[in-house]
Protein backbone atom coordinates (compact mmCIF):
# COMPACT_ATOMS: atom_id res chain seq x y z
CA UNK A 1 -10.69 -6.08 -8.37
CA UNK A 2 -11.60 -2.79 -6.35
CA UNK A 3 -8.73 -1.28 -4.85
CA UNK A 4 -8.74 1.90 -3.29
CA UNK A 5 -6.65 4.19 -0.75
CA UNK A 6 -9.88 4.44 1.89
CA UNK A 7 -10.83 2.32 4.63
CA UNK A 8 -14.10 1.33 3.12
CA UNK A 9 -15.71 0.82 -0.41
CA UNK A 10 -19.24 3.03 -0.35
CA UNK A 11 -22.19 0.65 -0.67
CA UNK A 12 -19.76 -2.15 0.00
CA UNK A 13 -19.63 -4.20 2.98
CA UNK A 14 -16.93 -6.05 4.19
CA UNK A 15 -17.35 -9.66 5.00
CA UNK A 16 -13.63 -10.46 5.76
CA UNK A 17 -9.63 -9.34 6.36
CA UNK A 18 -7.84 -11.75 4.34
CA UNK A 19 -4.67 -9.46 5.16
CA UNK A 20 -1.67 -7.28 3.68
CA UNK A 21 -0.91 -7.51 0.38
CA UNK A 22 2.03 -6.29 -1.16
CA UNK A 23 4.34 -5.33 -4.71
CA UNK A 24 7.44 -4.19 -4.71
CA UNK A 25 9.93 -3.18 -7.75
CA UNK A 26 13.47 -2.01 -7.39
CA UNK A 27 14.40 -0.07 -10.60
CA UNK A 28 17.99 1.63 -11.64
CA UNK A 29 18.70 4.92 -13.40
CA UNK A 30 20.38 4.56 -17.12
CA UNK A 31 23.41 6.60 -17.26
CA UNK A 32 22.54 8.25 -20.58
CA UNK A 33 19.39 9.65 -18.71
CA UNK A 34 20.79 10.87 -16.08
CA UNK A 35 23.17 13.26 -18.30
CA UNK A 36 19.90 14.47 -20.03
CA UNK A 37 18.45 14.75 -16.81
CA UNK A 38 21.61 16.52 -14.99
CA UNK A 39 21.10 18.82 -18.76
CA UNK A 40 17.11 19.28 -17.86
CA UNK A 41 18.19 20.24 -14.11
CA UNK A 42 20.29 22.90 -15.17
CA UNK A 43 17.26 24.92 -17.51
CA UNK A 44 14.69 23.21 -15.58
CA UNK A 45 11.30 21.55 -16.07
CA UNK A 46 9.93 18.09 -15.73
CA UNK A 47 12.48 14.77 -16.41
CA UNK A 48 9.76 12.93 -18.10
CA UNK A 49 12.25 10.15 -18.29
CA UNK A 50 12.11 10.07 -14.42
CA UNK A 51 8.49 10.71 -14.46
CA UNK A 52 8.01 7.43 -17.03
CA UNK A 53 10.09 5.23 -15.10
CA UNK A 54 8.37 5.54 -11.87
CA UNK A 55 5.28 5.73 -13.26
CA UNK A 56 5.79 2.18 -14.31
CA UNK A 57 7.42 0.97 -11.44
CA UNK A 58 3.74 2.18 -9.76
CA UNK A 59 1.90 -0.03 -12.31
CA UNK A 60 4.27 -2.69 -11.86
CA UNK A 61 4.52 -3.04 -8.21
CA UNK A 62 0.53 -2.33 -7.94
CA UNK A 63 -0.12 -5.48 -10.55
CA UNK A 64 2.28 -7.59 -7.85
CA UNK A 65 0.50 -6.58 -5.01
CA UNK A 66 -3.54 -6.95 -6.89
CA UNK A 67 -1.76 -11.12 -7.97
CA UNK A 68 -1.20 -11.78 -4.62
CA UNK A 69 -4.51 -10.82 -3.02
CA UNK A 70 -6.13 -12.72 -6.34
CA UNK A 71 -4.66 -15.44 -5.32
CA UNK A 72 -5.95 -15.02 -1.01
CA UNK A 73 -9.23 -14.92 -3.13
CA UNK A 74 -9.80 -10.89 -2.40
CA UNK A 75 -12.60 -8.70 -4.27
CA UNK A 76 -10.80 -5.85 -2.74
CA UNK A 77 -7.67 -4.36 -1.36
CA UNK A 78 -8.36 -1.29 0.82
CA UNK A 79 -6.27 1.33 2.63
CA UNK A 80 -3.34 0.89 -0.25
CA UNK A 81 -0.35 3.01 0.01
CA UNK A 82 3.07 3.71 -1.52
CA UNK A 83 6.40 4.03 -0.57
CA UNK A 84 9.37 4.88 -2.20
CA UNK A 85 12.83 3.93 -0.09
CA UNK A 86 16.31 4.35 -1.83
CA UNK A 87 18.70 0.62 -1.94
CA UNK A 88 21.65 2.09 -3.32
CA UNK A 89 23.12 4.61 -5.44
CA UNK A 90 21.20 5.54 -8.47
CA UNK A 91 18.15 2.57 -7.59
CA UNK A 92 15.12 2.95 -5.39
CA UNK A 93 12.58 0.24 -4.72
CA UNK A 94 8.72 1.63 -4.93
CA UNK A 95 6.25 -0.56 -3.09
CA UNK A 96 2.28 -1.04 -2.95
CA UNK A 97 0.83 -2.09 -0.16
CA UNK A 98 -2.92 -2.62 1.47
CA UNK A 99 -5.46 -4.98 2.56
CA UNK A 100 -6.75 -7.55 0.97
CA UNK A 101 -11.17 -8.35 1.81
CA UNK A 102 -13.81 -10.80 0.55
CA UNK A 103 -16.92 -8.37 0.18
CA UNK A 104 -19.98 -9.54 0.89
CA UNK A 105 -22.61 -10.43 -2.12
């Protein structure tokens, strides 16, 4: 599967939209990292517990999103994007998001 954030794959053509695909994860903070993290705020640096969980809620909600255009049938998903939106206190839902194509032979 070829998935990439630009409208079109170089020395790839098109044949068909199958349409928007999509992955979504909704992921809550652990109280015993946010005291580290409150800790890390106050000297500074990076949370890398912060940085870890979102970088798997990326993988995660990407995976979701390349499923469902494997099962349209897709070789492709193009123009993907992310998005990040808070739900409640301490949990935020990340989602991946594109189009899905059948590229021609």
């Amino acid at each position: 599967m070829i998935v990439v954030t630009s409208d079109l794959i170089p020395g790839r053509k098109i044949e068909r939209v199958l349409g928007l695909v999509k992955g979504n994860t909704i992921r809550a903070r652990h109280l015993g990292h946010d005291i580290m993290a409150a800790l890390r705020n106050l000297a500074g640096g990076e949370i890398t517990d912060y940085t870890k969980m979102i970088a798997e809620s990326r993988e995660q909600s990407m995976d979701r999103m390349i499923a469902e255009a494997k099962a349209l049938g897709a070789d492709a998903i193009v123009c993907i994007r992310f998005t990040t939106s808070s739900m409640m206190q301490g949990a935020a839902e990340l989602l991946a998001y594109g189009t899905a194509v059948k590229l021609e032979q």
